[in-house]
PDB file of N, CA and C in Angstrom:
ATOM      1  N   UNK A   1     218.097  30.648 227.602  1.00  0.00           N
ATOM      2  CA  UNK A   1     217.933  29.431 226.893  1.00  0.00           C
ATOM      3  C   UNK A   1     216.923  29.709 225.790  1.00  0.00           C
ATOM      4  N   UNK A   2     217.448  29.176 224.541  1.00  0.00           N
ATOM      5  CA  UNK A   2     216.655  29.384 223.700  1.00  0.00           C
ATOM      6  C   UNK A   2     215.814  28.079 222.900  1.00  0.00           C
ATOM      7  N   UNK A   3     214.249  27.655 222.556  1.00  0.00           N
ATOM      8  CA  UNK A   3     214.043  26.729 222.575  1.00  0.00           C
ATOM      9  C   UNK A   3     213.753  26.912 220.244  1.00  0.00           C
ATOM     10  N   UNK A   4     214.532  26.191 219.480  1.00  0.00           N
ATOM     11  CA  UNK A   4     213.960  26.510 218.083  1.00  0.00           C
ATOM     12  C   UNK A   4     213.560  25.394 217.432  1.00  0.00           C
ATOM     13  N   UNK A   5     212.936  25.404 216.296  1.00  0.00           N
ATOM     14  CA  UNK A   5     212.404  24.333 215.856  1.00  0.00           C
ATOM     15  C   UNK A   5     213.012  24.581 214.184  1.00  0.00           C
ATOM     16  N   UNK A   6     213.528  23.368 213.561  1.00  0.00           N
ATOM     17  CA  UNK A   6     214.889  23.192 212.631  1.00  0.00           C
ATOM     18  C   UNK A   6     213.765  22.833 211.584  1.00  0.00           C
ATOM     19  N   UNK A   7     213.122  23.389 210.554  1.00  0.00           N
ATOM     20  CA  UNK A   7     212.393  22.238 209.591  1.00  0.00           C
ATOM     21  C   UNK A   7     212.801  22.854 208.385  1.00  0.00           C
ATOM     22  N   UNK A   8     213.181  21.600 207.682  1.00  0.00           N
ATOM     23  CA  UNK A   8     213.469  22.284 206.208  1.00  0.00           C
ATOM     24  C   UNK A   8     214.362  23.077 205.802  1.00  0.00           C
ATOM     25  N   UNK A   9     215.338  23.291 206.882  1.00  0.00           N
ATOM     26  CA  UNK A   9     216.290  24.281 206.835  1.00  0.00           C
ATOM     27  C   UNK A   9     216.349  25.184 207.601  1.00  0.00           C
ATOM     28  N   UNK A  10     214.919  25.623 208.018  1.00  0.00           N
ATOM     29  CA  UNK A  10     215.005  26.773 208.826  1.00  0.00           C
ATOM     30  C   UNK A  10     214.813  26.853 209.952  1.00  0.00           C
ATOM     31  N   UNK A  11     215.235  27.776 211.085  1.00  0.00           N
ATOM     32  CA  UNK A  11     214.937  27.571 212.175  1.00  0.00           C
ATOM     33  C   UNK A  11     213.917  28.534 212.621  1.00  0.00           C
ATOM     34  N   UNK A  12     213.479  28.294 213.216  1.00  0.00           N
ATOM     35  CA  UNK A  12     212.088  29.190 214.003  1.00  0.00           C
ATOM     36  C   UNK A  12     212.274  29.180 215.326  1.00  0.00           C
ATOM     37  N   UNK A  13     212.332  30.710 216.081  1.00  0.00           N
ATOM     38  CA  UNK A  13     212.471  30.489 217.761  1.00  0.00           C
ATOM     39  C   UNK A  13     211.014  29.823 218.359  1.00  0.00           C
ATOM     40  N   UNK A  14     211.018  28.996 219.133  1.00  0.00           N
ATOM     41  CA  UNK A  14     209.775  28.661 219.328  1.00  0.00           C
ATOM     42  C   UNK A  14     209.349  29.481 221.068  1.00  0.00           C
ATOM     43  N   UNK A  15     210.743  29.563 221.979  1.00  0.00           N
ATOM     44  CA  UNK A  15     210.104  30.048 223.391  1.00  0.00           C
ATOM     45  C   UNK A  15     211.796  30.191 223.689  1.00  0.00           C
ATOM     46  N   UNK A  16     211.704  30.998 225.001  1.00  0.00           N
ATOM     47  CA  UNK A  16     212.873  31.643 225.652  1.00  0.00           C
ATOM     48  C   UNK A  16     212.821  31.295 227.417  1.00  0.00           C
ATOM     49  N   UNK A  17     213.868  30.914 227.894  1.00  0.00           N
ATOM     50  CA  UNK A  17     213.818  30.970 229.376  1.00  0.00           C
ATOM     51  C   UNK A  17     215.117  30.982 230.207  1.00  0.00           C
ATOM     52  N   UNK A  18     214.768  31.995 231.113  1.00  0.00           N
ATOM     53  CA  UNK A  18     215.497  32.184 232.038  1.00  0.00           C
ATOM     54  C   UNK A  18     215.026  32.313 233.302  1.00  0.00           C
ATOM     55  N   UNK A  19     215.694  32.179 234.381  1.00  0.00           N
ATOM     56  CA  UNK A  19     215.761  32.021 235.512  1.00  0.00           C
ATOM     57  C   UNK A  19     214.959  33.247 236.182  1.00  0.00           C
ATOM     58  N   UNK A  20     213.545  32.822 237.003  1.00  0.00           N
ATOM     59  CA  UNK A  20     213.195  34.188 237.539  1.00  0.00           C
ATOM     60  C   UNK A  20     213.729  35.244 238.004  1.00  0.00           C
ATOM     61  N   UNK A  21     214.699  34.387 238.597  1.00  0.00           N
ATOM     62  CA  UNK A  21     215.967  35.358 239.972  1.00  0.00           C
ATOM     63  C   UNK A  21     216.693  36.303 238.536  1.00  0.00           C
ATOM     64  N   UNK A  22     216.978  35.696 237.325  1.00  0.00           N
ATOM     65  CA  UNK A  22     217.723  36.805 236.606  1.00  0.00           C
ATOM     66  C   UNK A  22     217.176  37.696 235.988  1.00  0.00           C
ATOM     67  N   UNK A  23     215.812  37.884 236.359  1.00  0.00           N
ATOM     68  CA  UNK A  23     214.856  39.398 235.995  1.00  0.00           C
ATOM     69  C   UNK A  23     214.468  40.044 236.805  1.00  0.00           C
ATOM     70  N   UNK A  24     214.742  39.583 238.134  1.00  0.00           N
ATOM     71  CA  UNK A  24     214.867  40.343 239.440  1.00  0.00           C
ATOM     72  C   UNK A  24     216.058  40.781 239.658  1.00  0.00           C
ATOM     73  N   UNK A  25     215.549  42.730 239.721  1.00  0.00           N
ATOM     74  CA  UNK A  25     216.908  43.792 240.444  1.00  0.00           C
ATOM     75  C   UNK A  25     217.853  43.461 241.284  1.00  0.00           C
ATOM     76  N   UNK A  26     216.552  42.539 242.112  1.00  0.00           N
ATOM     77  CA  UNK A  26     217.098  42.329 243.836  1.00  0.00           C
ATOM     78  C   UNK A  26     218.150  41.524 243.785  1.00  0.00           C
ATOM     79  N   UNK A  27     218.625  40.480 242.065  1.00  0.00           N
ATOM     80  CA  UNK A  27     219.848  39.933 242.279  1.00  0.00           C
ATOM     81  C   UNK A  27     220.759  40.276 241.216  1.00  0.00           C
ATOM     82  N   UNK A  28     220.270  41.360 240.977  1.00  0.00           N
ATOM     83  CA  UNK A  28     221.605  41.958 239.819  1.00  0.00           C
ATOM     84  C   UNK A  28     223.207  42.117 240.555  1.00  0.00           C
ATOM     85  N   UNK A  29     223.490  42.275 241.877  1.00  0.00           N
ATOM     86  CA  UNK A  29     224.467  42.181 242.763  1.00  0.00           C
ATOM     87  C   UNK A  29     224.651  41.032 243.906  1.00  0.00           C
ATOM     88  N   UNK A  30     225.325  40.545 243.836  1.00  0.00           N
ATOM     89  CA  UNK A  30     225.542  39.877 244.880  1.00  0.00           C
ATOM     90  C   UNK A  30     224.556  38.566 245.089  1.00  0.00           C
ATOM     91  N   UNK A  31     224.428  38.263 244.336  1.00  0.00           N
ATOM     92  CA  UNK A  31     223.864  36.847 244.037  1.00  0.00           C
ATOM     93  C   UNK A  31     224.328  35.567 243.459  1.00  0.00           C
ATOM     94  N   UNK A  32     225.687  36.205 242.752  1.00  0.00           N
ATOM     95  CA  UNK A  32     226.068  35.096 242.117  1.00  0.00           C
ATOM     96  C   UNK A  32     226.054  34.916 240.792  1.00  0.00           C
ATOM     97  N   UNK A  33     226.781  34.119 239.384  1.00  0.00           N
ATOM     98  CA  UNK A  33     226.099  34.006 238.253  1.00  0.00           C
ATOM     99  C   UNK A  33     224.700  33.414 237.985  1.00  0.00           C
ATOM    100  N   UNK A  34     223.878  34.053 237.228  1.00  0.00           N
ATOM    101  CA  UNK A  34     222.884  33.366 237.237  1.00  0.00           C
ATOM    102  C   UNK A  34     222.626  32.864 235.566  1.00  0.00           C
ATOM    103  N   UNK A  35     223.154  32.446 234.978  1.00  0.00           N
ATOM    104  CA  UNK A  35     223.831  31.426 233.618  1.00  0.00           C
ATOM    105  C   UNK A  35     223.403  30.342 233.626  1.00  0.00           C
ATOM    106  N   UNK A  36     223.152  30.151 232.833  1.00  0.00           N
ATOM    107  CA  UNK A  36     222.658  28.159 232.531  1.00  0.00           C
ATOM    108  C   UNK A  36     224.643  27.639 232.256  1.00  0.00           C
ATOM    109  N   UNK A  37     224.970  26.772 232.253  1.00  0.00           N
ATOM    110  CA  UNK A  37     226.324  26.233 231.994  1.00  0.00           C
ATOM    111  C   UNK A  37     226.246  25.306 231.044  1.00  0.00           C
ATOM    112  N   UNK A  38     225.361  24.012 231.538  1.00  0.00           N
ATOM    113  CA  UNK A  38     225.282  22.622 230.711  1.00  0.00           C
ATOM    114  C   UNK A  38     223.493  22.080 230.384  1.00  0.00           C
ATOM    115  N   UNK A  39     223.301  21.956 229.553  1.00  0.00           N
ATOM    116  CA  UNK A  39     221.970  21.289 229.509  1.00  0.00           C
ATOM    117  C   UNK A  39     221.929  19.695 229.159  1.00  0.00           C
ATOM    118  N   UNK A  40     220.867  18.644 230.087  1.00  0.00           N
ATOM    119  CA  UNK A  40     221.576  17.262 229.731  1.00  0.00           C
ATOM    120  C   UNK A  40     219.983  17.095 229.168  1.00  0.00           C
ATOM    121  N   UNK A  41     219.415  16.110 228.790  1.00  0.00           N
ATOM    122  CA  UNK A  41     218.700  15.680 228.418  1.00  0.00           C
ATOM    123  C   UNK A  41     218.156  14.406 229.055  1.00  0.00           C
ATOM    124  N   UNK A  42     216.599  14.012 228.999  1.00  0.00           N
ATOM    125  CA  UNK A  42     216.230  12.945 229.948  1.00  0.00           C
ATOM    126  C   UNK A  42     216.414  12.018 228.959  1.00  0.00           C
ATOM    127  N   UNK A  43     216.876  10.767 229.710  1.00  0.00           N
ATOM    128  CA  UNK A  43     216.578   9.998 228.632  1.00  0.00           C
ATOM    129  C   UNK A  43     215.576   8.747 228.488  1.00  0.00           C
ATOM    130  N   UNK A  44     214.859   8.780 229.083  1.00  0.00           N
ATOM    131  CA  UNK A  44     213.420   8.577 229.448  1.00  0.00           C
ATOM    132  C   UNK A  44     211.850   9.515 228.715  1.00  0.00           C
ATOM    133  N   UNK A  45     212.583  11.077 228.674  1.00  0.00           N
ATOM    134  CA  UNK A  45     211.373  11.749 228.159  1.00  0.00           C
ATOM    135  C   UNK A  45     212.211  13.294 227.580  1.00  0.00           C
ATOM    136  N   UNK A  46     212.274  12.975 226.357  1.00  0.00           N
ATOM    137  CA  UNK A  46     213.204  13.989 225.601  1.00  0.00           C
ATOM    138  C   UNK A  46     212.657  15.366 225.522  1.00  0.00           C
ATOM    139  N   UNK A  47     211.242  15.886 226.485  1.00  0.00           N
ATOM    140  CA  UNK A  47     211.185  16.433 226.800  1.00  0.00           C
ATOM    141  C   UNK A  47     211.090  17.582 227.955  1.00  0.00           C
ATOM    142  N   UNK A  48     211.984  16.879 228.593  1.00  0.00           N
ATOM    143  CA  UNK A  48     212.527  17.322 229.920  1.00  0.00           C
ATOM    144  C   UNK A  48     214.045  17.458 230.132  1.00  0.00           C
ATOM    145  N   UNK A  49     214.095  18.511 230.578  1.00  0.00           N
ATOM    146  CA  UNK A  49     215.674  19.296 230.659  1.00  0.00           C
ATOM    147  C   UNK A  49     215.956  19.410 231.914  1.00  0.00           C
ATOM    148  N   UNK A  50     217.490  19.013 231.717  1.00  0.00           N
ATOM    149  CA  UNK A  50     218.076  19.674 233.768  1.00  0.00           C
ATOM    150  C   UNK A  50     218.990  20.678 232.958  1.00  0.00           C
ATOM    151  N   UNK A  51     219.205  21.359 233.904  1.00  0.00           N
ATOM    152  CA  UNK A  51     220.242  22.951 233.273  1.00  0.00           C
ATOM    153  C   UNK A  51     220.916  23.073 234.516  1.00  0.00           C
ATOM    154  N   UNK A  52     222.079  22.864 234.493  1.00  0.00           N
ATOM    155  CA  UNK A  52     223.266  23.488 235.436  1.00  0.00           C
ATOM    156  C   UNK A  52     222.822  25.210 235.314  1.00  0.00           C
ATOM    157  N   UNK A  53     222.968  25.646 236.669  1.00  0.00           N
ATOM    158  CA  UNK A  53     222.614  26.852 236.752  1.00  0.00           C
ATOM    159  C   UNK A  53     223.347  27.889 237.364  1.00  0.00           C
ATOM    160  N   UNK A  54     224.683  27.647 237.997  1.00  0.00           N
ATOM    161  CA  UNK A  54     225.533  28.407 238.352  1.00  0.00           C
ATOM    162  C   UNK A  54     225.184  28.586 240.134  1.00  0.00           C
ATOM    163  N   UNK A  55     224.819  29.996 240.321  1.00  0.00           N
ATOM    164  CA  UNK A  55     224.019  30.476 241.486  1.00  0.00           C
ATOM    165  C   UNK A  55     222.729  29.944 241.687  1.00  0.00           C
ATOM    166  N   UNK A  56     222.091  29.572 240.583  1.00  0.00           N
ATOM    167  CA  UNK A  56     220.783  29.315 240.424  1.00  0.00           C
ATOM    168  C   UNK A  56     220.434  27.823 240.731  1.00  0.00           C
ATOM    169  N   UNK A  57     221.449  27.199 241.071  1.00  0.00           N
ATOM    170  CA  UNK A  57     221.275  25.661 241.019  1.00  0.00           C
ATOM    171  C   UNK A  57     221.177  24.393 240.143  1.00  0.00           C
ATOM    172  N   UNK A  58     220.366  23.560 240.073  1.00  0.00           N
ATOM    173  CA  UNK A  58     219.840  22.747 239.222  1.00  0.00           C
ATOM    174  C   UNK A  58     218.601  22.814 238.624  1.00  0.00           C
ATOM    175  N   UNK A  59     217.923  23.319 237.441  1.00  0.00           N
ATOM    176  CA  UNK A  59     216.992  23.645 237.225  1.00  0.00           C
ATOM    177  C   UNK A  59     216.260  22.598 236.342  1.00  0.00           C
ATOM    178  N   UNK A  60     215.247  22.210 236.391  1.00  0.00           N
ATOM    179  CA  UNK A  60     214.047  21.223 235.830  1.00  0.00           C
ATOM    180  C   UNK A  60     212.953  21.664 234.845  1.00  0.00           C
ATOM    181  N   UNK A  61     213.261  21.643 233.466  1.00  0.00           N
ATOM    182  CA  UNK A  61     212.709  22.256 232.901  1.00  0.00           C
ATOM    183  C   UNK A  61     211.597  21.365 231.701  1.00  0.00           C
ATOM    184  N   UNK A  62     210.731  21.632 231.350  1.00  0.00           N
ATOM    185  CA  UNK A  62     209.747  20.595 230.382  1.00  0.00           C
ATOM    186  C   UNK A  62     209.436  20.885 229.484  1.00  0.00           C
ATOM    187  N   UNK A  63     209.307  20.933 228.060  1.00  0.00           N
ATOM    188  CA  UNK A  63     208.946  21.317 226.865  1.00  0.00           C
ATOM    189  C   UNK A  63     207.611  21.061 226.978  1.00  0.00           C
ATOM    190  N   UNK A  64     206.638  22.026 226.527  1.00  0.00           N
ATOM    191  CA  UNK A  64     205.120  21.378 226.865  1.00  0.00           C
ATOM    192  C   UNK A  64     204.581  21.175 225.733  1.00  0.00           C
ATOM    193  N   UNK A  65     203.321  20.744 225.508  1.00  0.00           N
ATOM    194  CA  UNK A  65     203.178  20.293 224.222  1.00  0.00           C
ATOM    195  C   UNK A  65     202.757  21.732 223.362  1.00  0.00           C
ATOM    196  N   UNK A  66     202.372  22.834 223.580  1.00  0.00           N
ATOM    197  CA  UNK A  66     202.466  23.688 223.250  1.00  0.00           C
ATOM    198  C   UNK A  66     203.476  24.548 222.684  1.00  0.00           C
ATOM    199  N   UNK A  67     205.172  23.570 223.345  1.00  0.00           N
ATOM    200  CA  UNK A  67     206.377  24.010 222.777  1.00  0.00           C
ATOM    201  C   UNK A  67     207.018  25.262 223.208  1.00  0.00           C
ATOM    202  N   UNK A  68     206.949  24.928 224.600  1.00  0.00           N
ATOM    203  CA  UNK A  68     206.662  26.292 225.635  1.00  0.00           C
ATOM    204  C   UNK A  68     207.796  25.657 226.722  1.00  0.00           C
ATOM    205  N   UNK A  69     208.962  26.280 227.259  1.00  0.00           N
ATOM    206  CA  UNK A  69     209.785  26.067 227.564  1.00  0.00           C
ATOM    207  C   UNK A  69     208.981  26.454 229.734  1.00  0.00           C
ATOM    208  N   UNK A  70     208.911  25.154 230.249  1.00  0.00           N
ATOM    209  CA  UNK A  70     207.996  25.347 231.656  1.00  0.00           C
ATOM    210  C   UNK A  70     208.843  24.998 232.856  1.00  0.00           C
ATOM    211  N   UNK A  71     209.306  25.708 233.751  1.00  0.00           N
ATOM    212  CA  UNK A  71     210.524  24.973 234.827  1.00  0.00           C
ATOM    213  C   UNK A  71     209.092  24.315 235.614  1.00  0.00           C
ATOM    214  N   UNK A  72     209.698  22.785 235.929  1.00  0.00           N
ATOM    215  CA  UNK A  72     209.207  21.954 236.678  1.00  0.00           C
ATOM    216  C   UNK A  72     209.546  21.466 238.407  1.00  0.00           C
ATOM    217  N   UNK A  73     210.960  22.251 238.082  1.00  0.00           N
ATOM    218  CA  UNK A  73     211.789  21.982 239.513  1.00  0.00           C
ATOM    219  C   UNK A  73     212.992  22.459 239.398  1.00  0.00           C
ATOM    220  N   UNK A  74     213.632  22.438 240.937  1.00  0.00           N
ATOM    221  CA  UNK A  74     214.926  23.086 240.648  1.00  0.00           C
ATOM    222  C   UNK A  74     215.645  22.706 242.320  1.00  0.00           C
ATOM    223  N   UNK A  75     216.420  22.904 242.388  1.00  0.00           N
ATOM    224  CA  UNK A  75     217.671  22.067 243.932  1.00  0.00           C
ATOM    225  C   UNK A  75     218.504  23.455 243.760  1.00  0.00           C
ATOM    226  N   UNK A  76     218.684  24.178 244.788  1.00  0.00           N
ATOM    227  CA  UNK A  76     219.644  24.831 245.431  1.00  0.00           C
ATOM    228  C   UNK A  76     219.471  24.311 246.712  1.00  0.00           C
ATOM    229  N   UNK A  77     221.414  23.827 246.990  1.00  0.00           N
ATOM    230  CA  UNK A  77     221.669  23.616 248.183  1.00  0.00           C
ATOM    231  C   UNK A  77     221.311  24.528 249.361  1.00  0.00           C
ATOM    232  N   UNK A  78     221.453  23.901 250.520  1.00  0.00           N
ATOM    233  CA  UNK A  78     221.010  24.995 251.519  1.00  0.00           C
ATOM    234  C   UNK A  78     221.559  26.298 252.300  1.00  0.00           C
ATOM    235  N   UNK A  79     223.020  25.941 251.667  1.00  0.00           N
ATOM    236  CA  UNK A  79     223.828  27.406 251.664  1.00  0.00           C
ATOM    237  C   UNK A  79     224.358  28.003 251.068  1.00  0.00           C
ATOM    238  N   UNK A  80     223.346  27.583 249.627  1.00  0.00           N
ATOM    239  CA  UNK A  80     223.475  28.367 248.144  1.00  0.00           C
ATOM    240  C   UNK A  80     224.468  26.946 247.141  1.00  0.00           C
ATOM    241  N   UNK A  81     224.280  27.397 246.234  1.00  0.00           N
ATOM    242  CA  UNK A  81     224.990  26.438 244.914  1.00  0.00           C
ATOM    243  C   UNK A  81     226.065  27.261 243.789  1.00  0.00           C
ATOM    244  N   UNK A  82     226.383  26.355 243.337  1.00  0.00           N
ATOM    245  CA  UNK A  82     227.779  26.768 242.190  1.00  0.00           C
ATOM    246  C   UNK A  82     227.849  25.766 241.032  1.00  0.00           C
ATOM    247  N   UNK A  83     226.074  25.187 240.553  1.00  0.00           N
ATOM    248  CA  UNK A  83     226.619  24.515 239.779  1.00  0.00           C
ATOM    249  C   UNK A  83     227.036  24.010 238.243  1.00  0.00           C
ATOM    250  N   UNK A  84     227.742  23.131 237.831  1.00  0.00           N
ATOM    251  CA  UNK A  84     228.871  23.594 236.925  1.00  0.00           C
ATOM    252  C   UNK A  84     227.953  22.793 235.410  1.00  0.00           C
ATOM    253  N   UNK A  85     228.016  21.466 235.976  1.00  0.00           N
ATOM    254  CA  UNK A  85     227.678  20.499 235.210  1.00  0.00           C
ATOM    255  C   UNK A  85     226.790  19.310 235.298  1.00  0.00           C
ATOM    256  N   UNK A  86     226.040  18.759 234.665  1.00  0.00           N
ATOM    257  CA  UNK A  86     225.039  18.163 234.832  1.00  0.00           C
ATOM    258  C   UNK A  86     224.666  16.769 233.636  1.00  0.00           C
ATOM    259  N   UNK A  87     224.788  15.744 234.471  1.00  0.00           N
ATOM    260  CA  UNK A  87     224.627  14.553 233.562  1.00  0.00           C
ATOM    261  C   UNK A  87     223.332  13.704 234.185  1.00  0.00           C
ATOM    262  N   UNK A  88     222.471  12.696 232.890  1.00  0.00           N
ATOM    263  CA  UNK A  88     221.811  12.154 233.464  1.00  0.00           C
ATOM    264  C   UNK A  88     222.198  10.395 233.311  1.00  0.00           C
ATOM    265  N   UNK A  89     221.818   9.688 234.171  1.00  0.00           N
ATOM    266  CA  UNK A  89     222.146   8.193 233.755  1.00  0.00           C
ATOM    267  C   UNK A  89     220.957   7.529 234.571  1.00  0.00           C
ATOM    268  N   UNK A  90     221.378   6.036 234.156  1.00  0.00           N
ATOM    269  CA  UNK A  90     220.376   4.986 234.988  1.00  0.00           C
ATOM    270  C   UNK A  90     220.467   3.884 235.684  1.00  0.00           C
ATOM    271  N   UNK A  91     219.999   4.010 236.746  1.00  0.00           N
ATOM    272  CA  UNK A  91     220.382   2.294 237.155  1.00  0.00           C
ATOM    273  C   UNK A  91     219.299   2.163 237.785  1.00  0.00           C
ATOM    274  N   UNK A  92     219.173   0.537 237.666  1.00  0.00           N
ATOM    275  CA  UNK A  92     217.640   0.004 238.406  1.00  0.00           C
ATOM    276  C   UNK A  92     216.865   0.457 237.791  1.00  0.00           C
ATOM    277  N   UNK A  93     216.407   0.474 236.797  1.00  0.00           N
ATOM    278  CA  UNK A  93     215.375   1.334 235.777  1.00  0.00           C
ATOM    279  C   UNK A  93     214.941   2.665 236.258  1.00  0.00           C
ATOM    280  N   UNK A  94     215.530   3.520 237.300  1.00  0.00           N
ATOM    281  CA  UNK A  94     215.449   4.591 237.429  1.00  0.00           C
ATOM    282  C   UNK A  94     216.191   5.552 236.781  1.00  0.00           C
ATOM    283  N   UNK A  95     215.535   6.894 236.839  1.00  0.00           N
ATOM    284  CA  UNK A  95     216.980   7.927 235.881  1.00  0.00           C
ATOM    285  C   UNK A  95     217.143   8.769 237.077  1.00  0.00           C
ATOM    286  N   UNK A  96     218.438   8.938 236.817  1.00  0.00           N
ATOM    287  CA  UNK A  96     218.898   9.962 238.177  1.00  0.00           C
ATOM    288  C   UNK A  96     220.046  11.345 237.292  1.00  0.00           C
ATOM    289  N   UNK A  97     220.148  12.392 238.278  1.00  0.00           N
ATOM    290  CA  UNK A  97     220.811  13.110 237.202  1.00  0.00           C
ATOM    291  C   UNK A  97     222.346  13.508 238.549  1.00  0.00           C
ATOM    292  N   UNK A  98     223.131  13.460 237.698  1.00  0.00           N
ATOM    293  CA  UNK A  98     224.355  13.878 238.438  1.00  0.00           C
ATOM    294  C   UNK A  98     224.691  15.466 238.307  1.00  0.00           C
ATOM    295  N   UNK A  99     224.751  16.403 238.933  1.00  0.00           N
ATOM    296  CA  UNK A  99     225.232  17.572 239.361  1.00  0.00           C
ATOM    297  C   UNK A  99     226.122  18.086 239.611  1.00  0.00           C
ATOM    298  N   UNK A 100     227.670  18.707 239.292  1.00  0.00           N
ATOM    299  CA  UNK A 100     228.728  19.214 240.543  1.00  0.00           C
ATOM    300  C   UNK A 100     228.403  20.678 240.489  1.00  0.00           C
ATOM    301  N   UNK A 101     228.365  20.728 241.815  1.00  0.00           N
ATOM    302  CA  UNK A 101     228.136  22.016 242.994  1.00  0.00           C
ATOM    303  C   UNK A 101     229.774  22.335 242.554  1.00  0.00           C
ATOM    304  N   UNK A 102     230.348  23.445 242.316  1.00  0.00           N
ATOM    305  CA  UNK A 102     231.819  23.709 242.744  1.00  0.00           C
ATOM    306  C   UNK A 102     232.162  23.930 244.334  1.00  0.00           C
ATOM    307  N   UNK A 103     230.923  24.641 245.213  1.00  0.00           N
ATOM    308  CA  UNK A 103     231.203  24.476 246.483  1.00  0.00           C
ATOM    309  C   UNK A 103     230.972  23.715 247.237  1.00  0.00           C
ATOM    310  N   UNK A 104     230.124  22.649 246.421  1.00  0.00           N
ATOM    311  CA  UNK A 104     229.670  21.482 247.708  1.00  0.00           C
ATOM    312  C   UNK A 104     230.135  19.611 247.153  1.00  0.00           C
ATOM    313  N   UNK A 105     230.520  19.880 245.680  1.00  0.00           N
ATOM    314  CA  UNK A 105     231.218  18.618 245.176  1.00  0.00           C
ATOM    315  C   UNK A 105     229.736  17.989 244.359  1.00  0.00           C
ATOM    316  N   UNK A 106     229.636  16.929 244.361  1.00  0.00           N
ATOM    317  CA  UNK A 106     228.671  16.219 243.491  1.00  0.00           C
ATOM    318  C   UNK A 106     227.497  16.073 244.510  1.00  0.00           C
ATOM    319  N   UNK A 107     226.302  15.568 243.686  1.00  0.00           N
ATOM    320  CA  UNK A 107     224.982  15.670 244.189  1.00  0.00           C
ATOM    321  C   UNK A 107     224.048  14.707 243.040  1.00  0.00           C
ATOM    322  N   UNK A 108     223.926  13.337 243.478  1.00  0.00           N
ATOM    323  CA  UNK A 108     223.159  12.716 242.998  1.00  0.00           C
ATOM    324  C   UNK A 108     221.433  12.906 243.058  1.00  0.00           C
ATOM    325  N   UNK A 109     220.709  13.416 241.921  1.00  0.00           N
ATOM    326  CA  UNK A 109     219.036  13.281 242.413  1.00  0.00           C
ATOM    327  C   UNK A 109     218.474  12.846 241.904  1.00  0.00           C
ATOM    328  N   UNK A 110     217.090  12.835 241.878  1.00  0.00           N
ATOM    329  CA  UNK A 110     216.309  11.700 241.217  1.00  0.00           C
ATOM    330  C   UNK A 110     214.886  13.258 241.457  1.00  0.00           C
ATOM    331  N   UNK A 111     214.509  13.216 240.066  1.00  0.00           N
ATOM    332  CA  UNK A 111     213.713  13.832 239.667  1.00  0.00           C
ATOM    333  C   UNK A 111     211.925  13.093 239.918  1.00  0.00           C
ATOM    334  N   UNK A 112     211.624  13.933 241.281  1.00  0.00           N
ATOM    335  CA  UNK A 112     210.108  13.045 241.015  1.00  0.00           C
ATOM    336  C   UNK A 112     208.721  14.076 240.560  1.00  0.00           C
ATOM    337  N   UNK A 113     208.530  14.191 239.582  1.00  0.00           N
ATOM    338  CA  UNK A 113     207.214  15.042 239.593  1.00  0.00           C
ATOM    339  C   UNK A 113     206.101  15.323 240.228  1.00  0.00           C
ATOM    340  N   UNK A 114     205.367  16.500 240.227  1.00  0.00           N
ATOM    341  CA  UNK A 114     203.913  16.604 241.076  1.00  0.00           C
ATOM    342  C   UNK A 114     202.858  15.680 240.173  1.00  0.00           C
ATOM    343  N   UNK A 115     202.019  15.578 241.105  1.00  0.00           N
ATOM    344  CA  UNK A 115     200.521  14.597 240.100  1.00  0.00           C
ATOM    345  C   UNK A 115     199.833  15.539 239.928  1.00  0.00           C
TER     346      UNK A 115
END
């Protein structure tokens, strides 16, 4: 994932991120894809990202004010994940983000942060 900043025409990379597990040897085999697929956007705080993650799950990611791409959280199911796609919506003034697992079907969550 690449994070750039558009001004004036130009773009500037500002930060880069990927998945710990995909700079570890230990899962160059047999782990699964480890790919971002879909990125949705909060729509509550436009600086917070969910990323469909394949093998890797659902990943929670935060732009910091430094402009520094920071995972905040992340959901792999408990006998691993597959997932594809990732939307966020709202009801009850909450935001919740929708997920499909290809092996486990959909997965509604609700993102709560640490204090």
């Amino acid at each position: 994932m690449h994070l750039f900043r558009n001004q004036n025409g130009k773009m500037a990379e500002l930060d880069t991120y990927a998945l710990p597990e995909a700079h570890n040897p230990a899962y160059a085999a047999g782990a699964g894809d480890l790919s971002v697929h879909e990125v949705a956007v909060s729509h509550v705080d436009p600086r917070l990202l969910y990323f469909s993650y394949y093998a890797g799950g659902l990943r929670i990611a935060k732009i910091t004010a430094d402009e520094q791409i920071q995972e905040v959280g992340a959901f792999i199911a408990p006998n691993g994940s597959n997932h594809w796609g990732v939307q966020v919506f709202q009801d009850g003034g909450k935001e919740y983000v929708a997920t499909s697992d290809r092996d486990h079907g959909l997965w509604i969550l609700r993102y709560n942060p640490q204090p």
